[in-house]
C-alpha atoms as a PDB file:
ATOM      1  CA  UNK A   1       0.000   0.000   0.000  1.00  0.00           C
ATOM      2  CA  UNK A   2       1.464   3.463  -1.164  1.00  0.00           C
ATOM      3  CA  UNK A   3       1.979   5.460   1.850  1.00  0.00           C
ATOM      4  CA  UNK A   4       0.300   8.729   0.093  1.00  0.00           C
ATOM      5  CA  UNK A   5      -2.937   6.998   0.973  1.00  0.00           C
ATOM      6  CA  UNK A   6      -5.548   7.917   3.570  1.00  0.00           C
ATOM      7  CA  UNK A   7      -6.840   5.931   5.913  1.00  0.00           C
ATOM      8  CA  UNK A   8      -9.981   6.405   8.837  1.00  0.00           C
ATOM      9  CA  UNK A   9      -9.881   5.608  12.004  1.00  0.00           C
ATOM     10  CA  UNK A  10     -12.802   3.526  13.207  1.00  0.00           C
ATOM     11  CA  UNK A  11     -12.453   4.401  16.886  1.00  0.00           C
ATOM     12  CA  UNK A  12     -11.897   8.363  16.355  1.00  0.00           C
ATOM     13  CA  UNK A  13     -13.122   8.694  13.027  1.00  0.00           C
ATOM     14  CA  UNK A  14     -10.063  10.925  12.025  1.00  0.00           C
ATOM     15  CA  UNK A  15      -8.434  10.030   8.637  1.00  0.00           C
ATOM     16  CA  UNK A  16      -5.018   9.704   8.569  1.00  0.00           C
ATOM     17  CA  UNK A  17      -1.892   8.485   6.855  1.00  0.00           C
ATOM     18  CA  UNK A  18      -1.861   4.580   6.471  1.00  0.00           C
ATOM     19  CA  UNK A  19       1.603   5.332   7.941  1.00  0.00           C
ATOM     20  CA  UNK A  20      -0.446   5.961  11.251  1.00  0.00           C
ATOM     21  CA  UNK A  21      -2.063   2.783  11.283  1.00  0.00           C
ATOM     22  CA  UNK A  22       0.174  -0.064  12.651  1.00  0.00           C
ATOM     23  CA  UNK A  23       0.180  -3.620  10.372  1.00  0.00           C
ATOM     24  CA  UNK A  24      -1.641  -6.166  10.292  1.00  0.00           C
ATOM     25  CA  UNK A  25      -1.516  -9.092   8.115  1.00  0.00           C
ATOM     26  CA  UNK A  26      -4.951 -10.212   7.583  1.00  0.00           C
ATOM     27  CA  UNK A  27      -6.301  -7.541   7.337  1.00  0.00           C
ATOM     28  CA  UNK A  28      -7.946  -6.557   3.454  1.00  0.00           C
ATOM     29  CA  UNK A  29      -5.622  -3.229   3.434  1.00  0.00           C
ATOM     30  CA  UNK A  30      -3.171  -4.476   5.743  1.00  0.00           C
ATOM     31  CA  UNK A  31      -3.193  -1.740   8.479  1.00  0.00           C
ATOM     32  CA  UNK A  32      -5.368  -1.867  11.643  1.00  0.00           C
ATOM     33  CA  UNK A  33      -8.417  -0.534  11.926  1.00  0.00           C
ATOM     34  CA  UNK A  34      -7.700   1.643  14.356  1.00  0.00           C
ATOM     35  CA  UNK A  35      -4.903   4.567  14.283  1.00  0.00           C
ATOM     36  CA  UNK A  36      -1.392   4.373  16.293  1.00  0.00           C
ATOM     37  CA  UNK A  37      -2.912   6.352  19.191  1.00  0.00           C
ATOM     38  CA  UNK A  38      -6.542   4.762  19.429  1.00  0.00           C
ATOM     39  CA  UNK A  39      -4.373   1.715  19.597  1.00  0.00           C
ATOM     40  CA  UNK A  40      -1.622   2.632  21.925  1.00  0.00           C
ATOM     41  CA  UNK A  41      -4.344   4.094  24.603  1.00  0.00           C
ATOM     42  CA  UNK A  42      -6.211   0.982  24.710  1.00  0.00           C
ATOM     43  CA  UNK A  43      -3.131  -1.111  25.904  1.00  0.00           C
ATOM     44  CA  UNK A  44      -2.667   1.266  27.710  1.00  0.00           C
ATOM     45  CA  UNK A  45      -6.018   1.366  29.521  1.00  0.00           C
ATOM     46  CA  UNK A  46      -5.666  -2.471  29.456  1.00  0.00           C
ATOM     47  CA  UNK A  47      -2.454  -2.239  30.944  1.00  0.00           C
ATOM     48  CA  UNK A  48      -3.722   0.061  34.111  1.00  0.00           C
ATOM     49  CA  UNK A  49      -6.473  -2.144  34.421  1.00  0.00           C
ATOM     50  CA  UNK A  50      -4.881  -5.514  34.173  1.00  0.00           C
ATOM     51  CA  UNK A  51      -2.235  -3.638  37.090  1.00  0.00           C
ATOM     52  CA  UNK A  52      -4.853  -2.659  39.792  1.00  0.00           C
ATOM     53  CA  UNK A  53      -5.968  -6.311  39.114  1.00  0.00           C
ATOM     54  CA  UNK A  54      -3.271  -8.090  39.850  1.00  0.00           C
ATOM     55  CA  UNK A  55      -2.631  -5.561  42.936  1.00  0.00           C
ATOM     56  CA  UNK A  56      -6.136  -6.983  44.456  1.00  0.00           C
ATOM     57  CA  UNK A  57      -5.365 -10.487  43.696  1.00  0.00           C
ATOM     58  CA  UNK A  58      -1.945 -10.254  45.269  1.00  0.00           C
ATOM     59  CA  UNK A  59      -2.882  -8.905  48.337  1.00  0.00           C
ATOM     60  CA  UNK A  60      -6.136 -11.551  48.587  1.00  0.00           C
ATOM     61  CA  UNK A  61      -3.108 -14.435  47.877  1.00  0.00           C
ATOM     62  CA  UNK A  62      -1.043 -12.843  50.794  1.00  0.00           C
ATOM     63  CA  UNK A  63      -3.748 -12.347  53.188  1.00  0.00           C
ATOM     64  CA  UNK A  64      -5.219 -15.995  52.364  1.00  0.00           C
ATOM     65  CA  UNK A  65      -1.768 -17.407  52.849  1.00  0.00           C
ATOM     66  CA  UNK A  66      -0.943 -15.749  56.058  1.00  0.00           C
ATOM     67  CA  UNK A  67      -3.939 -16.843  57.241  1.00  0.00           C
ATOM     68  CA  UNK A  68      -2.887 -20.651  56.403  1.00  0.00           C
ATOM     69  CA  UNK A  69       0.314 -20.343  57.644  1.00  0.00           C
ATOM     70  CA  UNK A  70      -0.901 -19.181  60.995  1.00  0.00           C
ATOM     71  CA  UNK A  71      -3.203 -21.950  61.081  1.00  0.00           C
ATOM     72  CA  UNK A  72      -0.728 -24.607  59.909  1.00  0.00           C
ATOM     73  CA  UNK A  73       1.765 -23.115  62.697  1.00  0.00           C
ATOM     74  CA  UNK A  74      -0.813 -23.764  65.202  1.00  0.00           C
ATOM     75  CA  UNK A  75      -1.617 -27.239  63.824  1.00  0.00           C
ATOM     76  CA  UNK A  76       2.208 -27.766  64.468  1.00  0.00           C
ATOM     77  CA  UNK A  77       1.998 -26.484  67.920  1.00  0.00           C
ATOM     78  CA  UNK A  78      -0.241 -28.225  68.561  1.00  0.00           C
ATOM     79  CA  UNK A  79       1.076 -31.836  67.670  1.00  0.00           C
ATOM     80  CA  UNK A  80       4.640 -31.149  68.721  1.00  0.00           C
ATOM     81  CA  UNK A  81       2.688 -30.966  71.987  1.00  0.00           C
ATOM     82  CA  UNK A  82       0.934 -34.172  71.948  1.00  0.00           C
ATOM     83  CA  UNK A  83       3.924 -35.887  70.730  1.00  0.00           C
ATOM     84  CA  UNK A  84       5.735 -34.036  73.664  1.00  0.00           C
ATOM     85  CA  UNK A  85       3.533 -35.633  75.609  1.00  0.00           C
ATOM     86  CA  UNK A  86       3.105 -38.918  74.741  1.00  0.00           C
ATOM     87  CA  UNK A  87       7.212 -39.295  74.671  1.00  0.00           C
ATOM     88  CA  UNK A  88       6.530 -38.437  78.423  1.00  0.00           C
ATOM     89  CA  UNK A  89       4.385 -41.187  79.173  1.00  0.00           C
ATOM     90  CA  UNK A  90       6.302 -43.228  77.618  1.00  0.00           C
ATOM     91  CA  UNK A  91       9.669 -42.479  79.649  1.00  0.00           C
ATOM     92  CA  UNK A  92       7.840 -42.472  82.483  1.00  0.00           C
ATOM     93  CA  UNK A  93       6.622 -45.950  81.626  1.00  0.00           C
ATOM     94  CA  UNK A  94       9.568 -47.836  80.430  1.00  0.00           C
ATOM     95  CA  UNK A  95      11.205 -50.890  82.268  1.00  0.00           C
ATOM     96  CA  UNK A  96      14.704 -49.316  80.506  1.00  0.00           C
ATOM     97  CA  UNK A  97      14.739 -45.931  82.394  1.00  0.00           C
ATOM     98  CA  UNK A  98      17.650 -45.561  84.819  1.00  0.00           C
ATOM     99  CA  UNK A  99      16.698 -44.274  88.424  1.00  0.00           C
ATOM    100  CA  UNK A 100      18.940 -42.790  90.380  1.00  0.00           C
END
């Protein structure tokens, strides 16, 4: 495509150079249909949107895994204790423990 030619935008109905329109090969004139800086605000957008996104997730994913590790810490508290005790018993009940 001769770069003399004109081309409008379909999102801000301004006609432009096709020079102003990135490529694209399927396309019938192969330009975009939109112009360089229809284009570029949309990622753009996309990119500030997909950002405050991924800030909520990761802050869910950290609370939700604090909250599991607390839990699992307290499941391990819990059975070091038990296991605390039951070695206890167990000294206290074995024919092999030296007296003094």
């Amino acid at each position: 495509m001769p770069t003399d030619q004109m081309k409008t935008c379909s999102k801000c109905a301004s006609t432009k150079s096709v020079e102003e329109f990135y490529r694209q090969k399927d396309a019938a004139d192969g330009r975009k249909s939109w112009c360089k800086s229809c284009d570029n605000a949309r990622d753009g957008a996309a990119k500030t949107s997909r950002a405050a996104r991924n800030l909520v997730y990761n802050r869910a994913l950290r609370i939700l895994a604090e909250r599991h590790r607390n839990e699992f810490d307290a499941i391990r508290a819990e059975i070091a204790a038990s296991v605390e005790a039951q070695y206890a018993i167990s000294q206290a009940s074995s024919p092999h423990t030296v007296e003094s």
